[in-house]
Each structure stands twice: as C-alpha cells, then as structure tokens.
Protein backbone atom coordinates (compact mmCIF):
# COMPACT_ATOMS: atom_id res chain seq x y z
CA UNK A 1 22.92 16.95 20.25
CA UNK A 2 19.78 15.48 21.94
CA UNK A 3 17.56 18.69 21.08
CA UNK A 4 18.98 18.58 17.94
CA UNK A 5 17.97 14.43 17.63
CA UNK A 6 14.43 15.43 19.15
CA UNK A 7 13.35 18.65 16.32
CA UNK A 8 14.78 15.74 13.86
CA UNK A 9 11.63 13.15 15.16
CA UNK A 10 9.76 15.62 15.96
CA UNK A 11 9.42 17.52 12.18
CA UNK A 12 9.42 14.39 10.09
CA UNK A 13 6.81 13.25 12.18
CA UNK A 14 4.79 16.06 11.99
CA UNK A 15 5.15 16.72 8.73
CA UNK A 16 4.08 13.05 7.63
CA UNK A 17 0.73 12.99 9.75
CA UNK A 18 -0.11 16.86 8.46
CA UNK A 19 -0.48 18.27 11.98
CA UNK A 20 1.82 21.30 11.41
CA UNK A 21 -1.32 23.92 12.45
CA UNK A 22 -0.98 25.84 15.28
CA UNK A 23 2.81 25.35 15.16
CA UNK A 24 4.65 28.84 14.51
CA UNK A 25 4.88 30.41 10.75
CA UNK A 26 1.57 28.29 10.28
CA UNK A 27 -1.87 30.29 10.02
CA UNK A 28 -5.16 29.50 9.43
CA UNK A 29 -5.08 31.86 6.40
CA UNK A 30 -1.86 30.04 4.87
CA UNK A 31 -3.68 26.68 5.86
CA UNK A 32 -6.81 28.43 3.66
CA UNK A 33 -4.41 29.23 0.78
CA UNK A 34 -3.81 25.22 0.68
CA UNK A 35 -7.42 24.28 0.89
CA UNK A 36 -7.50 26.76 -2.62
CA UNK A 37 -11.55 26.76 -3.06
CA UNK A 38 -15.05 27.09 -1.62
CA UNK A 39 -16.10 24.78 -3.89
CA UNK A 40 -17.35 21.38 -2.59
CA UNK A 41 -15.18 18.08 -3.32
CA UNK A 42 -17.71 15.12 -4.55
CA UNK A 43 -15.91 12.22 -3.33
CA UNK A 44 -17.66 8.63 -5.17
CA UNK A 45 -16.93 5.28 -3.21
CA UNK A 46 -16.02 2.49 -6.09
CA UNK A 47 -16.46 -0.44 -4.44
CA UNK A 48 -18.61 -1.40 -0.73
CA UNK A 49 -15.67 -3.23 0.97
CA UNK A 50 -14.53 -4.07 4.72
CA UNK A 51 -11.77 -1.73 3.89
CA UNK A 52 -13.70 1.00 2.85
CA UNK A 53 -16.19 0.74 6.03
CA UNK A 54 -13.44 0.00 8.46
CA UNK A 55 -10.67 2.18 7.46
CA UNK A 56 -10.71 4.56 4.58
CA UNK A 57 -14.72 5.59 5.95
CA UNK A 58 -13.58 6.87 9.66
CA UNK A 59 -10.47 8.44 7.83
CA UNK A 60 -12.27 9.86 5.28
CA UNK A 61 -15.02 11.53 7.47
CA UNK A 62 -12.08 12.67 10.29
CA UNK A 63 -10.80 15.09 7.48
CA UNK A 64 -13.64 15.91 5.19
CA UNK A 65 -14.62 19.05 6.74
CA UNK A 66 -11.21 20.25 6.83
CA UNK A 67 -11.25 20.11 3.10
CA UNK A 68 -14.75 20.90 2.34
CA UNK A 69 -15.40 17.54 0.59
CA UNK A 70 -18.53 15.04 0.81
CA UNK A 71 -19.19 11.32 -0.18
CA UNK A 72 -21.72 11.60 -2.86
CA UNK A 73 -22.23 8.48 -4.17
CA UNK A 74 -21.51 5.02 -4.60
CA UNK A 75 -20.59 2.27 -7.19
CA UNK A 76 -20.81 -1.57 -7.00
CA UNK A 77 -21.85 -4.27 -9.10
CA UNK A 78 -23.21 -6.33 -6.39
CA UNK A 79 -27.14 -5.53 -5.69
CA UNK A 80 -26.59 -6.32 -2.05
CA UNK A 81 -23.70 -4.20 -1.25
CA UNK A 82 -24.51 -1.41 -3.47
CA UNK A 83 -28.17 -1.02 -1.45
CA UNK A 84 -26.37 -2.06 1.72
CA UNK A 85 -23.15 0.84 1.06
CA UNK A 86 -26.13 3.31 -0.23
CA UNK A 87 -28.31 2.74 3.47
CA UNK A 88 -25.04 2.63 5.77
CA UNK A 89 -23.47 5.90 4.14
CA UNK A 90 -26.57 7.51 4.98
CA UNK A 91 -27.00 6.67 8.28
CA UNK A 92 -23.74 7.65 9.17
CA UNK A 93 -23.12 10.71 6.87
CA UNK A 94 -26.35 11.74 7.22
CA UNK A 95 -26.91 12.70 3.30
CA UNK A 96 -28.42 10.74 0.98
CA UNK A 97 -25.98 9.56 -1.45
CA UNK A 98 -26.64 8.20 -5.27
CA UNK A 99 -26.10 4.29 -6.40
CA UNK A 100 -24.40 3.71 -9.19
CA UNK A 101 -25.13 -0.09 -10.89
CA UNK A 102 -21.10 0.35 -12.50
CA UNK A 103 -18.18 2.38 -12.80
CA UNK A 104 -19.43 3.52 -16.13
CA UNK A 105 -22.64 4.67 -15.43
CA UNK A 106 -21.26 6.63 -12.19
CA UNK A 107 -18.38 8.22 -14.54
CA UNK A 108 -21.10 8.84 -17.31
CA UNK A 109 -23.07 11.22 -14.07
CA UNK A 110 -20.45 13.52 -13.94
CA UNK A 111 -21.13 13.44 -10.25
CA UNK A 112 -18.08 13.05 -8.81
CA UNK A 113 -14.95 15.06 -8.52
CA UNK A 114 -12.66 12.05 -7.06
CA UNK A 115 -13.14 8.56 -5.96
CA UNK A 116 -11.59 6.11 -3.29
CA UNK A 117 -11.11 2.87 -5.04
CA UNK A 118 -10.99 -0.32 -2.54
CA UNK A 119 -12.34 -2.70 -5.16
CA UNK A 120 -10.89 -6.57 -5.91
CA UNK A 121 -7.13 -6.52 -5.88
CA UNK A 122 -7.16 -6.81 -9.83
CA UNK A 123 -9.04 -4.53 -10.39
CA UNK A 124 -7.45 -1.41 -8.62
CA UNK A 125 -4.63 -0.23 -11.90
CA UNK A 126 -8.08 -1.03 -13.99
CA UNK A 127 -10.82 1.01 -12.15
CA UNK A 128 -7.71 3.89 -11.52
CA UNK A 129 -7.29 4.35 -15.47
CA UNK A 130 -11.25 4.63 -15.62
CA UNK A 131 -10.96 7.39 -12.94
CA UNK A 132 -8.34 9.67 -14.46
CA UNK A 133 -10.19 8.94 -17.82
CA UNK A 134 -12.95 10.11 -16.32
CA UNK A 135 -11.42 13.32 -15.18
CA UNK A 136 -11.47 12.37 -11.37
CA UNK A 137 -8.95 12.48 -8.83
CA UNK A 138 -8.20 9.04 -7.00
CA UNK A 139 -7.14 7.29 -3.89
CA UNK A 140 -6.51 3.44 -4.85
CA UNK A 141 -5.67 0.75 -2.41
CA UNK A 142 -3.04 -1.18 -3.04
CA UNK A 143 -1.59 -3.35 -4.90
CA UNK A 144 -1.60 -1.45 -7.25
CA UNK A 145 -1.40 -3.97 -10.21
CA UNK A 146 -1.33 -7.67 -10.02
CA UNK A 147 0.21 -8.37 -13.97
CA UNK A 148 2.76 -5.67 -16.01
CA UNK A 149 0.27 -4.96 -18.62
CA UNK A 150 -2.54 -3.23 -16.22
CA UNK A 151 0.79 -1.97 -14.59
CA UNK A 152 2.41 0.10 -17.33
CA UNK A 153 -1.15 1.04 -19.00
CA UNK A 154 -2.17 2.44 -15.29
CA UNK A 155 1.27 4.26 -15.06
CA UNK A 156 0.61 5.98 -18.83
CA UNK A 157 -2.85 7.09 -18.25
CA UNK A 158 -2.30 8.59 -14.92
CA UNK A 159 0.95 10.24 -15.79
CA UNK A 160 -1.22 11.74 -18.66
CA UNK A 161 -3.92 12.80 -16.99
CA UNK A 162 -1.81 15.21 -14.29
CA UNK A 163 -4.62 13.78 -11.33
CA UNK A 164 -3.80 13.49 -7.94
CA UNK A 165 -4.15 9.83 -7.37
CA UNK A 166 -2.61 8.27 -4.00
CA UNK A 167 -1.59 4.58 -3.99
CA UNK A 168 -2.79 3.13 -0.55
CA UNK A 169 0.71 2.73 0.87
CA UNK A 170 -0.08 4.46 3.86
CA UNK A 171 3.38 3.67 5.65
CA UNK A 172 4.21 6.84 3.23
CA UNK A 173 2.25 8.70 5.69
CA UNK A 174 3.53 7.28 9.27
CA UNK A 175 5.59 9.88 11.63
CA UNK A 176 8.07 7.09 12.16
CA UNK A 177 8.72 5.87 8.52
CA UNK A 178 9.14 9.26 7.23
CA UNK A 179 11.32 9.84 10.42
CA UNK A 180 13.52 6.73 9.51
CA UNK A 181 13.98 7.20 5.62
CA UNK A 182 15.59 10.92 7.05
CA UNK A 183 17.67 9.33 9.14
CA UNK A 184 19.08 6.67 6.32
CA UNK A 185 19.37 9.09 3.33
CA UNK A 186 21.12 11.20 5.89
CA UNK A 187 23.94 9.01 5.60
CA UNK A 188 23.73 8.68 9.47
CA UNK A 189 22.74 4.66 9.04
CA UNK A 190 25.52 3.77 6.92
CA UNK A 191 24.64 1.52 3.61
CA UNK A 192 21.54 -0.62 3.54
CA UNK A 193 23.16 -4.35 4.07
CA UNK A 194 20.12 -6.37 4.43
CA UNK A 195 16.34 -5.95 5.50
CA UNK A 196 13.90 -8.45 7.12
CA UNK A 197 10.46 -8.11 6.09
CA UNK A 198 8.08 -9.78 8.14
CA UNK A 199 3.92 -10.55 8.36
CA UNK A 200 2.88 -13.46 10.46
CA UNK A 201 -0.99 -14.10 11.28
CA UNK A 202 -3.00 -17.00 13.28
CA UNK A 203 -6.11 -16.63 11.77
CA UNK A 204 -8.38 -18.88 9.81
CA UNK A 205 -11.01 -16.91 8.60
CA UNK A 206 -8.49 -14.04 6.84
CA UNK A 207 -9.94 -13.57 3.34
CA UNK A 208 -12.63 -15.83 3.85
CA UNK A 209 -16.55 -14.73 3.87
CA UNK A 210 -18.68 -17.56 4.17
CA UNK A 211 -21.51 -15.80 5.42
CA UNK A 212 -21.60 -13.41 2.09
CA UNK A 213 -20.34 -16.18 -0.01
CA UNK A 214 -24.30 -18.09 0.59
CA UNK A 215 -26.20 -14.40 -0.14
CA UNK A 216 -23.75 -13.73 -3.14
CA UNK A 217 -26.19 -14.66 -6.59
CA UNK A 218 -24.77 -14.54 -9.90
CA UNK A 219 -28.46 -12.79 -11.21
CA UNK A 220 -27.42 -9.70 -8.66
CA UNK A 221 -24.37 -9.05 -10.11
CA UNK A 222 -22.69 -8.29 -13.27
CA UNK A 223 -19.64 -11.27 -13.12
CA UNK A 224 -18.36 -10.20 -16.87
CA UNK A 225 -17.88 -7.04 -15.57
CA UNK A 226 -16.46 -8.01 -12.60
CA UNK A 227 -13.48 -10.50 -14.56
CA UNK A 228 -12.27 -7.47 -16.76
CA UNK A 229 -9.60 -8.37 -18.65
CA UNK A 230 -8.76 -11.81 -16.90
CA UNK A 231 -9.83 -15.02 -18.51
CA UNK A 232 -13.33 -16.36 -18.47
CA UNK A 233 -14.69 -18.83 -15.45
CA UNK A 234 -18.27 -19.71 -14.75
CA UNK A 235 -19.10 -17.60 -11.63
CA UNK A 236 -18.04 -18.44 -8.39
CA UNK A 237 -19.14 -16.63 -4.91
CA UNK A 238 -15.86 -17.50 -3.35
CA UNK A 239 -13.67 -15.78 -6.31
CA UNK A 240 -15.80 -12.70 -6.68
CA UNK A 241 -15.72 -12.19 -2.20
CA UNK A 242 -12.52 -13.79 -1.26
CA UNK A 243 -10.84 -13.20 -4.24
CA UNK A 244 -7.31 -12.50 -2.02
CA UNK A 245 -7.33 -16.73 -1.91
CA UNK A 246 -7.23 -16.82 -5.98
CA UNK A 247 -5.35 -16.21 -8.80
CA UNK A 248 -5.48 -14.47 -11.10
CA UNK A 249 -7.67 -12.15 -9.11
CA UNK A 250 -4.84 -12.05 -6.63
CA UNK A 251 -1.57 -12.70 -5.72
CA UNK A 252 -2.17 -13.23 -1.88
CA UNK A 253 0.40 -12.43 0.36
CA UNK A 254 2.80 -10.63 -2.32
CA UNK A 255 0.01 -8.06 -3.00
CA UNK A 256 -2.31 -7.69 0.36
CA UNK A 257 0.85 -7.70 2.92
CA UNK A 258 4.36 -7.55 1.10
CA UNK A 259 3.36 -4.78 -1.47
CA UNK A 260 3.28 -2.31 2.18
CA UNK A 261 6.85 -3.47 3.09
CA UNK A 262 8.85 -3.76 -0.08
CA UNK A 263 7.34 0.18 -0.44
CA UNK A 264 9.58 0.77 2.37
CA UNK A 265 12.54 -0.53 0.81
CA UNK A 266 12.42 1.64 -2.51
CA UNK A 267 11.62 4.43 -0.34
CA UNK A 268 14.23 4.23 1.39
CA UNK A 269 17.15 2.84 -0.64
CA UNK A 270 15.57 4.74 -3.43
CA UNK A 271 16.24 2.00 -5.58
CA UNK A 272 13.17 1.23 -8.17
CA UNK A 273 13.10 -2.97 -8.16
CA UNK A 274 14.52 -5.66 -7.15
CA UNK A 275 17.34 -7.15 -9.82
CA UNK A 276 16.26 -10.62 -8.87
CA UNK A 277 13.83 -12.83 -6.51
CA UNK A 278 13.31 -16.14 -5.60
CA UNK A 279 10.38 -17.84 -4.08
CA UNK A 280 9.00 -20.59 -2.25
CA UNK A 281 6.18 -21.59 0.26
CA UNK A 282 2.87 -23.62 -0.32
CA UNK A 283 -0.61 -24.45 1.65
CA UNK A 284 0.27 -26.40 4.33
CA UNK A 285 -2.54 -25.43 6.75
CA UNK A 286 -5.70 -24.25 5.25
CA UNK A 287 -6.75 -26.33 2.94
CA UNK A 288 -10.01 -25.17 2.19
CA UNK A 289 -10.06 -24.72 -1.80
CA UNK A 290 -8.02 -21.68 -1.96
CA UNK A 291 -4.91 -21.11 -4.79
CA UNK A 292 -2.35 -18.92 -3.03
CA UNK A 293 -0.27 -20.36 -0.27
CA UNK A 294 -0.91 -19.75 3.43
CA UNK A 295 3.10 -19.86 3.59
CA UNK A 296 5.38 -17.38 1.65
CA UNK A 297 9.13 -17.00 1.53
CA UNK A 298 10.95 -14.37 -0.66
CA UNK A 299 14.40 -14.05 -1.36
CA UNK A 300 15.33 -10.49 -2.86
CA UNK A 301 18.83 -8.99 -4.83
CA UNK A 302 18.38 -5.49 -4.47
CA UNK A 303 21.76 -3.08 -5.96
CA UNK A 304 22.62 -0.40 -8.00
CA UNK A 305 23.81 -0.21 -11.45
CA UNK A 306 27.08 1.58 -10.65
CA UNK A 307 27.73 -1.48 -7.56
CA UNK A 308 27.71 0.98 -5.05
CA UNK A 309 24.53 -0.42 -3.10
CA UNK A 310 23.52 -3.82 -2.75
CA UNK A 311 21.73 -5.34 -0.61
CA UNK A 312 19.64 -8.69 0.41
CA UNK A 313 15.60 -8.49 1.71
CA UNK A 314 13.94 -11.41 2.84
CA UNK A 315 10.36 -11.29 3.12
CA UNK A 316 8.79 -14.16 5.53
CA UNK A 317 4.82 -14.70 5.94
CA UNK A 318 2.53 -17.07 7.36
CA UNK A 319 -0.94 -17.50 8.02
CA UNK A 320 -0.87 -20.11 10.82
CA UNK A 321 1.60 -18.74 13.85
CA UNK A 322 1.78 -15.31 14.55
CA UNK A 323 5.42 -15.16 15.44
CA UNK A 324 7.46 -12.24 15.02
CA UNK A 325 4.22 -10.70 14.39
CA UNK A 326 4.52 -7.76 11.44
CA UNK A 327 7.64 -5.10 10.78
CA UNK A 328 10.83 -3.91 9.34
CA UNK A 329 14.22 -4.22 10.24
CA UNK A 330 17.23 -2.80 8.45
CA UNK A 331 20.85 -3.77 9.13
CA UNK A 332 23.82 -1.74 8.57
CA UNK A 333 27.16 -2.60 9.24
CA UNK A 334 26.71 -0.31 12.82
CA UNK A 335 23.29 -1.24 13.67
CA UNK A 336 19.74 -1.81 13.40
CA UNK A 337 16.89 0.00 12.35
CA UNK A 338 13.39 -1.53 13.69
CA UNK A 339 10.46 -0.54 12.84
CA UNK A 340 8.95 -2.67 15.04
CA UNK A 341 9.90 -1.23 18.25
CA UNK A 342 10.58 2.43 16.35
CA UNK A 343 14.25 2.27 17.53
CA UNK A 344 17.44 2.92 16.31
CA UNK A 345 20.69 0.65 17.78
CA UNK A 346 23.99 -0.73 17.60
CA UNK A 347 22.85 -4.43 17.81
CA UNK A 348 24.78 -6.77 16.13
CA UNK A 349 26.96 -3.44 14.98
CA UNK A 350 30.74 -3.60 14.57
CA UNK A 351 32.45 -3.90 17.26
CA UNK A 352 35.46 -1.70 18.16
CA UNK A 353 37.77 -4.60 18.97
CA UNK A 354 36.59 -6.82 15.99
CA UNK A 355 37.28 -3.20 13.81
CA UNK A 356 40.55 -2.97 15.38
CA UNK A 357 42.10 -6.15 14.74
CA UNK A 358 41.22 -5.53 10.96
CA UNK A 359 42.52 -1.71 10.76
CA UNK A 360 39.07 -0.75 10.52
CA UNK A 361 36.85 1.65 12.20
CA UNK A 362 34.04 0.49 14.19
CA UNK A 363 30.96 3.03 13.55
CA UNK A 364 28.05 2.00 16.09
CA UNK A 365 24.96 3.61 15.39
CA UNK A 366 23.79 5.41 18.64
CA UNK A 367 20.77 4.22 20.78
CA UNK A 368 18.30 6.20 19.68
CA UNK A 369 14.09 6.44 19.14
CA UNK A 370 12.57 6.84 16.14
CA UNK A 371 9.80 8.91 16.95
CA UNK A 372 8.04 10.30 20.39
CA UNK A 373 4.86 9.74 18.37
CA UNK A 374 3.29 6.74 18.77
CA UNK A 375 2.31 5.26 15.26
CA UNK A 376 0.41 1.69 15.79
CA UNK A 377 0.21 -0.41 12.60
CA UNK A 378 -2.81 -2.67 12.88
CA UNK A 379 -2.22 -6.24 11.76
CA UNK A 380 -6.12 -7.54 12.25
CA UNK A 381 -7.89 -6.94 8.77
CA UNK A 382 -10.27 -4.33 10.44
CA UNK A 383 -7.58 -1.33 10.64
CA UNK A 384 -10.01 1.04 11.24
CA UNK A 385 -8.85 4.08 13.03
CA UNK A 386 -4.71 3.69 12.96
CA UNK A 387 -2.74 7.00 12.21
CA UNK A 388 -1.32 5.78 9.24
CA UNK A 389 -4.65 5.17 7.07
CA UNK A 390 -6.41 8.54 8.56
CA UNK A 391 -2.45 10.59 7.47
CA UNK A 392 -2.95 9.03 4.53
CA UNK A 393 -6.32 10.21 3.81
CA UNK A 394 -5.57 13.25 4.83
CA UNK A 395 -2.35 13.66 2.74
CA UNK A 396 -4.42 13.02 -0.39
CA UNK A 397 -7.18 15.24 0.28
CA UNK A 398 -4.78 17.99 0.80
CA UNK A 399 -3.07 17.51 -2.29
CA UNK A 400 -6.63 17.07 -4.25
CA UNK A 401 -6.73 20.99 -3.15
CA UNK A 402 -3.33 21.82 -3.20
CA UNK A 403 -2.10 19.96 -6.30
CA UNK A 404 0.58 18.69 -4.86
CA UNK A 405 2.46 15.25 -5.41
CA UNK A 406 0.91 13.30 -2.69
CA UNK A 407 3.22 11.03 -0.30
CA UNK A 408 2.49 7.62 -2.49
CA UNK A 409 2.62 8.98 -6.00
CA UNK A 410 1.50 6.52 -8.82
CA UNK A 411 4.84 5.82 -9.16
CA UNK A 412 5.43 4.34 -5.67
CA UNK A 413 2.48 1.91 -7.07
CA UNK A 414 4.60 1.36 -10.10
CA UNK A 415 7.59 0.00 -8.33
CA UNK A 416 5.95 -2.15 -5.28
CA UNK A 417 4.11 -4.01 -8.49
CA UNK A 418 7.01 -5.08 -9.99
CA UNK A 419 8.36 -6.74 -6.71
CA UNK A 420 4.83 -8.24 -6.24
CA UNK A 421 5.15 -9.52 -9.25
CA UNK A 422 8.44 -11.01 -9.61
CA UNK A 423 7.23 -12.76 -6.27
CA UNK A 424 4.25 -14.29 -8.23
CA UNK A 425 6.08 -15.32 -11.49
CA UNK A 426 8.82 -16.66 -9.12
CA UNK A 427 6.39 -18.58 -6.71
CA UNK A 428 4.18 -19.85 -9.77
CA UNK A 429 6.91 -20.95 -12.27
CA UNK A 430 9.20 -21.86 -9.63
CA UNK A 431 12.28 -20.43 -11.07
CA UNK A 432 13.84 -17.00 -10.55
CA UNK A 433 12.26 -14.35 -11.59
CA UNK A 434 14.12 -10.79 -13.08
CA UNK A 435 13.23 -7.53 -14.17
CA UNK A 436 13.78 -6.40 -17.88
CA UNK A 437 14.39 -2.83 -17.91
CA UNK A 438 14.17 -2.08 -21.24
CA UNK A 439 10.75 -3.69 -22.14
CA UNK A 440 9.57 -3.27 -18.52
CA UNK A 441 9.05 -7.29 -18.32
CA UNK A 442 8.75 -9.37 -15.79
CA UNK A 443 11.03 -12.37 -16.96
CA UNK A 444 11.36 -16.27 -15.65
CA UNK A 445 12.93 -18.55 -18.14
CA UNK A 446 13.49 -16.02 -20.41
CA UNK A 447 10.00 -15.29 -20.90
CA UNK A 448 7.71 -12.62 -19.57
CA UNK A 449 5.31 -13.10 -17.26
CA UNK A 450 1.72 -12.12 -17.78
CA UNK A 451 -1.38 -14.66 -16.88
C-alpha cells in the first residue's frame, strides 16, 4: 500500500514538472519526436516588467535550449523600459534583440513565432487576441481578463486560432497540485465540503514604484495606447506603473493573488464558476491614493446543477499582517487537504464514535504526504526561480512543439475570470454578485457588470 501511495506522488509529480527523461520507456529520440523541428522558436517579450525579469526570464532561459527557442525581440510603449529591456536582454542572452515601439509594429515584423505577455493586468485577454491574430503562440500572465467583454472576445479568438497559449496559472504545473487533484478526483478525499483560500502580506511597498513613478513622462510613452478600451483619464505615472492599486486597470487582490487559488478550485472540483459570491473589505491601512482595498474577504457558493456537489470557499487577504501566510486547504467530511504543508489528514475528520452514535460510518482520510518533491510557492513579488513558474514555462514550450493542450488552457483563464470578477462587481456594488449562464454575464442587481 505504501509503494503503491509513493509511485502515486511520485508520477503526478513528475509528470507536472516535465522531468520524465532518463526515467525508463523515455529516450532521447522519443523526447526529439516531441521537440518536432530544427527550426528555431522566435520568442517576443510584450511588455519589460518585474515579472518578466524576475520570473518568466530565468524560466524562460532554463528551458530554451531544450526546445531550440530564442528571445528575439521586445515590445513596450515606455521609451525607458523598452531601451532598458532591449540593453538587459542582451547582456544576459548575449544576442542582440530588436525594439519594438508597440504591439503592432512588432506583429507587423513578422519576427516572432510566440510571445510571453506580462503586460498591465487589463491588458493581458487584449494583447493575447493581438497575438493569436497575429499568428503567434502565447504565454499570458494572469488574470486573464479583468471585465466579461475582453473575457469572452479573448476566449473566441483563441479558440479560433488553434494556438498554444498558456494562462500563467502556474499551480497547473506544481508536483504537489497535480498530485492532490489525483488524489480528490480519485474519490479517495470524499466530496469537496469547504475550502479556505488564503494570501496574507506585511508589506508596504507591494504594487508601489515610486522610484519609476518620478522617471515615468507622458512624452515617452504612448498613454492612448496604453488605456485600450477603458475610459479616458489624463495620464497618470502611478496608474500606468502601479496600475494593480487602480481600477479599472485592475482588480487588486481578486486578479494578482485570488485568480491563482480559485484556479485550484475548478481544477479540482471541476466545476466552471462559482453560483454566487459575496464581498467585503476596504483600505484600512495604506492610505496612500490607491482604489482597491488593502483588505479583501470573499464568500463563495460553489455546486452542481444536478445538487450532487456543493460546497463553500472563503477567500481571506490582507496587505498589513502576514498571518496564515499563503495556501489551500480543503475539507472533507474525513479530513484535510493542505496545501500548505503538502499533507493529507484526518483533522477535524469524523470520528468513529461521533459516526457510531448516528449509524454512520466514520471514513478518516489516512495521514499521508502529498509529494516527496519539494514545491516552494514564493509569496514576495520577486518569484524568480520557484519550480512552479520554470514547470510552467517549460510545459508551454513543450506544447508550442508538441501541439499539445498545455496544463492552463485558455479555458482555465476563462473560468478564474469569472470568479475574479464576480469578486469585483460584488466588492464594488456591494451586493451579491451571480453568474448568468446563458448570456455569460456577470450579474448584481439584475444587471451585468462591465465598467
């Protein structure tokens, strides 16, 4: 039974960070037959971010030779980043690569084979449309979309185009989440009776850029461009570099922190949405200008049409004590599964006695590790280096030769939106917000929610 509980860890692991080479029935020539062609992959970078220099760069460059693929060039409507991101790529890739003043104009090259999109929150359903348009395959940080419009017109267009385009979701690629959903579609967990989503932070300066904010000039930058389709403002430094502490250029918490987590849940349950959510919270330590709260409480209804799942997820985040830190717990009737400390247990499970006295049977869920792999999720913004983010990279690349769906399909996107969203509409009409299925509407007070 052990051996049996160890291959289980072991393979879903494995298969989730891609490191099934040198492991029996797998050759180099079948790993060649994957890679498909000689042919060089142009990779563009749309958008110079922290994310993209701290995370999806190292990832990025730890599997590009495996793959035969090379950053090429760069796009970004800010003069400063888009010389800075043209120098730094250079120095550390050692090839020159070209600067692109837009999207449009790098698209228009026919440069590029595929992109990695890490642009303003906003903007990511956008500038993936423009991609598969384009004929490019894409990786696209989450969220995916911030309103239902950009999130059904980004669904369409991808679906279309047949691309390989991986939603940022990288938990899809962690040995231990892929080694969890196993064990609860197995039946082994019992039903799904409630899950505790959690991201607290102590720090200050999250989202904010001061230093950039004083360089950032509205003559070095195109700011229509930047807006898309969201109303007009006059130009503001802070909204176009910490745009995560404004609407409508963000939601905040919902989109930068909850969007990973709630993934989990339709992963897992393999449920689509929520059927309702409620939310509250406010600013009620950093009040330095910003528009989403530092504090965020979510209430989900989560259940199946034929009432044979339901279940309750709380999501809890705050940016001013870091207790409880970041995870995922889910409760069955037998147990826990944390995917904080990567364990399986019968805490707070049924207990014989208690099942007894009711003519029922107690079913504990066994002590029991999640994976032998360690699989660190970094909560400080620089994530640089973490096995999830360099799987995930690796996952798409693979699939860009392979054409294969990769682990966080556009579709995975799709779904974490509309929970961000309902979150948003909830928090920002204060009222409850619900999902129409047939119009594929965000609804609070029998109205849909948009900007």
């Amino acid at each position: 039974m052990q051996d049996s509980r160890r291959k289980f860890i072991r393979n879903g692991a494995l298969a989730a960070t891609g490191v099934w080479m040198g492991l029996p029935g797998f050759s180099a020539k079948s790993y060649n037959n994957i890679l498909g062609s000689n042919d060089r992959l142009r990779v563009g970078v749309v958008g110079f971010s922290d994310r993209f220099k701290d995370a999806l760069f190292p990832s990025f460059q730890a599997h590009k030779g495996a793959f035969n693929a090379e950053i090429v060039a760069i796009s970004d409507i800010w003069k400063l980043r888009r010389e800075e991101g043209t120098e730094w790529l250079k120095s550390r890739t050692g090839q020159a690569v070209q600067p692109f003043v837009n999207n449009e104009a790098l698209y228009n090259s026919k440069s590029v084979d595929a992109v990695i999109i890490s642009t303003a929150d906003f903007q990511h359903a956008l500038h993936a449309i423009e991609a598969v348009k384009a004929g490019c395959d894409a990786y696209v940080e989450k969220p995916f979309a911030e309103t239902m419009s950009d999130n059904r017109a980004a669904l369409k267009a991808i679906q279309a185009s047949k691309k390989i385009v991986q939603i940022g979701s990288q938990r899809r690629s962690g040995g231990n989440y892929h080694a969890a959903n196993e064990y609860i579609k197995s039946g082994k967990f019992g039903n799904i009776t409630m899950v505790d989503l959690v991201w607290n932070v102590n720090q200050p300066g999250r989202w904010r850029r001061p230093e950039l904010v004083a360089q950032c000039k509205e003559a070095d930058l195109d700011w229509k461009r930047f807006l898309l389709n969201r109303p007009f403002e006059n130009f503001d430094p802070r909204k176009y570099l910490e745009y995560r502490l404004f609407w409508p250029y963000s939601s905040g918490m919902p989109g930068q922190w909850m969007s990973h987590q709630i993934d989990t849940v339709h992963w897992f349950s393999g449920l689509k949405h929520p059927r309702s959510v409620v939310a509250n919270g406010g600013i009620y330590q950093w009040k330095d200008g910003r528009r989403n709260w530092d504090t965020t409480t979510a209430v989900f209804d989560y259940g199946s049409d034929d009432g044979k799942q339901g279940f309750q997820v709380v999501f809890r985040s705050r940016m001013h004590n870091s207790v409880g830190g970041v995870g995922e717990v889910y409760y069955s009737n037998g147990g826990e599964l944390n995917l904080m400390t990567n364990t399986i247990s019968p805490k707070g499970g049924l207990q014989a006695g208690d099942a007894r006295a009711m003519g029922m049977e107690a079913n504990l869920l066994p002590n029991l590790k999640l994976t032998e792999l360690e699989t660190k999720v970094e909560t400080a913004a620089n994530a640089g280096g973490d096995m999830l983010t360099s799987g995930h990279m690796r996952n798409w690349l693979e699939c860009v030769r392979s054409r294969k769906t990769p682990n966080a399909p556009v579709e995975a996107g799709y779904y974490h939106s509309i929970a961000n969203i309902m979150v948003n509409a909830s928090a920002r009409m204060g009222a409850k917000a619900t999902f129409d299925e047939a119009t594929q509407q965000v609804m609070v007070n029998g109205k849909a929610f948009e900007l």
